[in-house]
C-alpha atoms as a PDB file:
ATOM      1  CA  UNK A   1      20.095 -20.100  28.859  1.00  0.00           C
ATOM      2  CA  UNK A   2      16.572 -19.907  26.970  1.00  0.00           C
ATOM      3  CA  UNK A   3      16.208 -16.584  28.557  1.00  0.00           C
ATOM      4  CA  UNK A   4      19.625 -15.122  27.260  1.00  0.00           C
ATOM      5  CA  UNK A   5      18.584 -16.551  24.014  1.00  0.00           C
ATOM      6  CA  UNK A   6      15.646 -14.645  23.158  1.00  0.00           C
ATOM      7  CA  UNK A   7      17.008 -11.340  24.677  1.00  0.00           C
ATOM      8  CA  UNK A   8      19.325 -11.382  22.286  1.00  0.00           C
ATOM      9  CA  UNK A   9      17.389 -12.442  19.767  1.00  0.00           C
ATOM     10  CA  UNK A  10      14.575 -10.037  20.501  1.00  0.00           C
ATOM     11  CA  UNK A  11      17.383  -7.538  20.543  1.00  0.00           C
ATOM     12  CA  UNK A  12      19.027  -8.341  17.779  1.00  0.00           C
ATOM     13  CA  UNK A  13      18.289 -10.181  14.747  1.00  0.00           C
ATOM     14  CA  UNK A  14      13.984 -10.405  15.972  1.00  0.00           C
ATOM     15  CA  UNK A  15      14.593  -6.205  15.603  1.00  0.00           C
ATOM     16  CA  UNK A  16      16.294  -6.534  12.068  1.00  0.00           C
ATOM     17  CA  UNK A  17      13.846  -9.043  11.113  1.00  0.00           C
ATOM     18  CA  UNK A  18      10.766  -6.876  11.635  1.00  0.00           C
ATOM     19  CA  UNK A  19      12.362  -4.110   9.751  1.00  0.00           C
ATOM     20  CA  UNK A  20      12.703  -7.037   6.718  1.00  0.00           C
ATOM     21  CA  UNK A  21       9.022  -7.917   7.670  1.00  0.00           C
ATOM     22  CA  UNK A  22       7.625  -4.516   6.966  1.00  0.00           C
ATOM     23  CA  UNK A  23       9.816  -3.619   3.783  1.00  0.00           C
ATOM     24  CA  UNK A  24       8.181  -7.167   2.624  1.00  0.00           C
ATOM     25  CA  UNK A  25       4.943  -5.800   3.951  1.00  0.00           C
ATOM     26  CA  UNK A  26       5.091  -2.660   1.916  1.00  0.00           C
ATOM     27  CA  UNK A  27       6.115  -4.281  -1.144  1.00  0.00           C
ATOM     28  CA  UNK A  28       2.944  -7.234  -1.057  1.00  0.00           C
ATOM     29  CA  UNK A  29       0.836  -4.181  -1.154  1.00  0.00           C
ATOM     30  CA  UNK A  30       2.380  -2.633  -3.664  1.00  0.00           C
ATOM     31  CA  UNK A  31       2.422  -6.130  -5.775  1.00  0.00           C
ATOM     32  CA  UNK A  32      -1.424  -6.284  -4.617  1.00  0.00           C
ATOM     33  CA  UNK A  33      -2.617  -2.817  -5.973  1.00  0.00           C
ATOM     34  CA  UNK A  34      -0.260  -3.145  -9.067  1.00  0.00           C
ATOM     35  CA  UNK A  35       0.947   0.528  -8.910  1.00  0.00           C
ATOM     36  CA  UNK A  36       3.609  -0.020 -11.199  1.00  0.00           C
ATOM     37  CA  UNK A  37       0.843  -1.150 -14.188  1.00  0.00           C
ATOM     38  CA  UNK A  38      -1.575   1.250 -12.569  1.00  0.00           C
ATOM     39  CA  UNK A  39       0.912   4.534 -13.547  1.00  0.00           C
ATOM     40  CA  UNK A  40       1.848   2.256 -16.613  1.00  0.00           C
ATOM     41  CA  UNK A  41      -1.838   2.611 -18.017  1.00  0.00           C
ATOM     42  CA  UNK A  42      -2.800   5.640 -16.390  1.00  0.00           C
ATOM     43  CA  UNK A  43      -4.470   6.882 -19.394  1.00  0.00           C
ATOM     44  CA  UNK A  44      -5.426   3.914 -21.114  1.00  0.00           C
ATOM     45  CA  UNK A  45      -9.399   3.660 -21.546  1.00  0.00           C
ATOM     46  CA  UNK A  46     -11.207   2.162 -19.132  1.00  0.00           C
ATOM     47  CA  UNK A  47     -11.538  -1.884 -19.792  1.00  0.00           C
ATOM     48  CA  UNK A  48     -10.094  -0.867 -23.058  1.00  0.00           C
ATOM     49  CA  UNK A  49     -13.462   0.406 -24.478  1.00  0.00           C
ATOM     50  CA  UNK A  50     -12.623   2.454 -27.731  1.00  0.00           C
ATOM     51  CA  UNK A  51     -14.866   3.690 -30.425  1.00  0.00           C
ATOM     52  CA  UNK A  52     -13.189   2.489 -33.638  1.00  0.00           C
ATOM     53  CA  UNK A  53     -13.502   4.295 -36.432  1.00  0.00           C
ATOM     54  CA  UNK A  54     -13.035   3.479 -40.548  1.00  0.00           C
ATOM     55  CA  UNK A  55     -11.707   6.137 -43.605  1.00  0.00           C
ATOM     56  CA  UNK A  56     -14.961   6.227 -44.641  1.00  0.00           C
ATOM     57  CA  UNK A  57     -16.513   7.199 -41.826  1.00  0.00           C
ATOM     58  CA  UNK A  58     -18.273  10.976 -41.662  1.00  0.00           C
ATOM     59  CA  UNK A  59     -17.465  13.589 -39.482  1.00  0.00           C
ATOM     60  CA  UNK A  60     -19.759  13.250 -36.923  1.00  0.00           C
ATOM     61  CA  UNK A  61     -19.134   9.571 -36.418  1.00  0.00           C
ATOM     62  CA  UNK A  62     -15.283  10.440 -36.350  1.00  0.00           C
ATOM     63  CA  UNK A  63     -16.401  13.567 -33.499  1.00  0.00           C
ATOM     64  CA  UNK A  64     -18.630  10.897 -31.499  1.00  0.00           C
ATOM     65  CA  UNK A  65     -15.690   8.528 -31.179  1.00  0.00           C
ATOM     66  CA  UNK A  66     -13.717  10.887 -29.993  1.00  0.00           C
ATOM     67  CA  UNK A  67     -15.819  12.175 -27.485  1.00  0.00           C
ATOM     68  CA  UNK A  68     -16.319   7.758 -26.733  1.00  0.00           C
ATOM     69  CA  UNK A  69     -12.821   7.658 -26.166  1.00  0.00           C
ATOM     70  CA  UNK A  70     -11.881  10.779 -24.153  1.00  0.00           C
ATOM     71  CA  UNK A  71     -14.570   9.964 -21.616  1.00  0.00           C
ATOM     72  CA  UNK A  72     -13.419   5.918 -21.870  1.00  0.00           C
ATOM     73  CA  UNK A  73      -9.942   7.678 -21.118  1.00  0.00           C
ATOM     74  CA  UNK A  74     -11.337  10.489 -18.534  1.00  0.00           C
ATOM     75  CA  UNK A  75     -12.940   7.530 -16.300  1.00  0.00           C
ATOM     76  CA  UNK A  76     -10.097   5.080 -16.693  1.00  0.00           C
ATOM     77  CA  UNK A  77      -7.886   7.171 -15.060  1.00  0.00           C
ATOM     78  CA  UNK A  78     -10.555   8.687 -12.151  1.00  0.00           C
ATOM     79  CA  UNK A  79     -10.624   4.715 -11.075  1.00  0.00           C
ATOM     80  CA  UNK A  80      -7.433   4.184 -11.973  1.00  0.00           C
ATOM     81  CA  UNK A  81      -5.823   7.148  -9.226  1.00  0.00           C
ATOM     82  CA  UNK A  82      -8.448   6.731  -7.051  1.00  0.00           C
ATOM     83  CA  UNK A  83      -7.293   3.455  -6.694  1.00  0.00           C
ATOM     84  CA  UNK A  84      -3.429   4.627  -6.258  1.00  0.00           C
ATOM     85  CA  UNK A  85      -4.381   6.929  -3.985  1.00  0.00           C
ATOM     86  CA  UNK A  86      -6.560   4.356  -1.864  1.00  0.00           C
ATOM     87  CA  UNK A  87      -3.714   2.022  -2.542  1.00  0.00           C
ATOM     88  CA  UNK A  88      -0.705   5.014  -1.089  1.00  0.00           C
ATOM     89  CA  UNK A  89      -3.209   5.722   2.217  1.00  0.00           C
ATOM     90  CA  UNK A  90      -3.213   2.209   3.477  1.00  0.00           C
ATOM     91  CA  UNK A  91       0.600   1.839   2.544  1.00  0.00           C
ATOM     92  CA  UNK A  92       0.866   4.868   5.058  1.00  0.00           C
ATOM     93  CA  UNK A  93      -0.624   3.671   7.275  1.00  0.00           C
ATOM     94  CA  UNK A  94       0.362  -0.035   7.110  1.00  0.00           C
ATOM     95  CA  UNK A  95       3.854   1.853   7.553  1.00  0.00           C
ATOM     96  CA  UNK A  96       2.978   4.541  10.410  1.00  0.00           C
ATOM     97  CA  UNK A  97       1.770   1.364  12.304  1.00  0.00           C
ATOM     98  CA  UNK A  98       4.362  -0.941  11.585  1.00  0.00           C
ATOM     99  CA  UNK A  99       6.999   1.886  12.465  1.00  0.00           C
ATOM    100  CA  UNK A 100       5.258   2.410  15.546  1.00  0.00           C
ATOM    101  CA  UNK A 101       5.359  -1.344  16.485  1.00  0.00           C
ATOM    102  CA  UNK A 102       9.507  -1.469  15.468  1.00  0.00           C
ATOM    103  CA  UNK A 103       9.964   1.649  17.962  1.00  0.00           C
ATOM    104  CA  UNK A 104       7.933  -0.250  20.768  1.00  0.00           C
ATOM    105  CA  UNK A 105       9.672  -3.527  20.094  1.00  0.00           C
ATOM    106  CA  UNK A 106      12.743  -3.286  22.515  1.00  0.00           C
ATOM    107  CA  UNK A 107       9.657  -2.365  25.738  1.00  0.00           C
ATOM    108  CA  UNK A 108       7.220  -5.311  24.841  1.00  0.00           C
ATOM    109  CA  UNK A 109       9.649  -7.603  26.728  1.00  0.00           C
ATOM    110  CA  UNK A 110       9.711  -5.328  30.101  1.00  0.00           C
ATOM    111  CA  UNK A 111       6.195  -4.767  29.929  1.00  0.00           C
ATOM    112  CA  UNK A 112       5.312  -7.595  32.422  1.00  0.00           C
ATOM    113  CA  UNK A 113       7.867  -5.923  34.678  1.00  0.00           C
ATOM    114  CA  UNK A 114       6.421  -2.085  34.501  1.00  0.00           C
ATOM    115  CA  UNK A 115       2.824  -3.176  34.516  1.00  0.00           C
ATOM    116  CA  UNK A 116       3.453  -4.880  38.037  1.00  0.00           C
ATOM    117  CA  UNK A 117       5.854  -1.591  38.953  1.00  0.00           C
ATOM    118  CA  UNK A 118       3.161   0.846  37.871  1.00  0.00           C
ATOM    119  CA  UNK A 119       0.675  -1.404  39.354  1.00  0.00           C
ATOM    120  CA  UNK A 120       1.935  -1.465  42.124  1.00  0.00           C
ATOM    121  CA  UNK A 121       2.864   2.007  42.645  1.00  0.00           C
ATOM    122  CA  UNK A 122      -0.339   3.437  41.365  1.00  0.00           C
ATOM    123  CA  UNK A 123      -2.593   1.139  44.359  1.00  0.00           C
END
């Protein structure tokens, strides 16, 4: 009775719940690497490090925060898709190995009977 149990477990709801386990998989990463906030702030300086600037201030102050804040800007969003695209690769392949696993699943219980048959048949 065990036996019948967990075949149809492993063949039913065990298969559904390892699709559920990678879509909750998928989306702890994405919680983890914030991508929402990440293409939220995209352009945001970096740490928030901005050259502030009065009325009264002259020209060449005005032209040397500018140039502060475009580069503030410029490496806030190098780090800032870097880490996206760091964040998308091991999402792939969290996903290509996960899928891989869910297309395997219905063999791993057989695989004590085809190691002995091609064990066999190989000696």
């Amino acid at each position: 009775m065990l036996a019948v149990d967990m075949i149809i477990w492993w063949y039913g709801r065990g298969w559904i719940e390892r699709v559920g386990a990678l879509k909750d998989h998928l989306s702890n990463w994405a919680q983890y690497f914030s991508l929402g906030t990440l293409m939220l702030t995209l352009f945001q300086p970096w740490k928030q490090i901005v050259t502030a600037t009065d009325g009264h201030s002259s020209l060449a102050a005005r032209k040397n925060a500018l140039v502060d804040n475009l580069v503030s800007r410029f490496i806030g969003f190098f780090i800032r898709i870097s880490v996206f695209i760091f964040a998308l690769l091991a999402m792939v392949s969290i996903l290509l190995i996960n899928a891989a696993y869910i297309v395997i699943w219905p063999i791993i219980p057989l695989s004590p009977i085809l190691v002995i048959l091609f064990g066999v048949s190989v000696a």
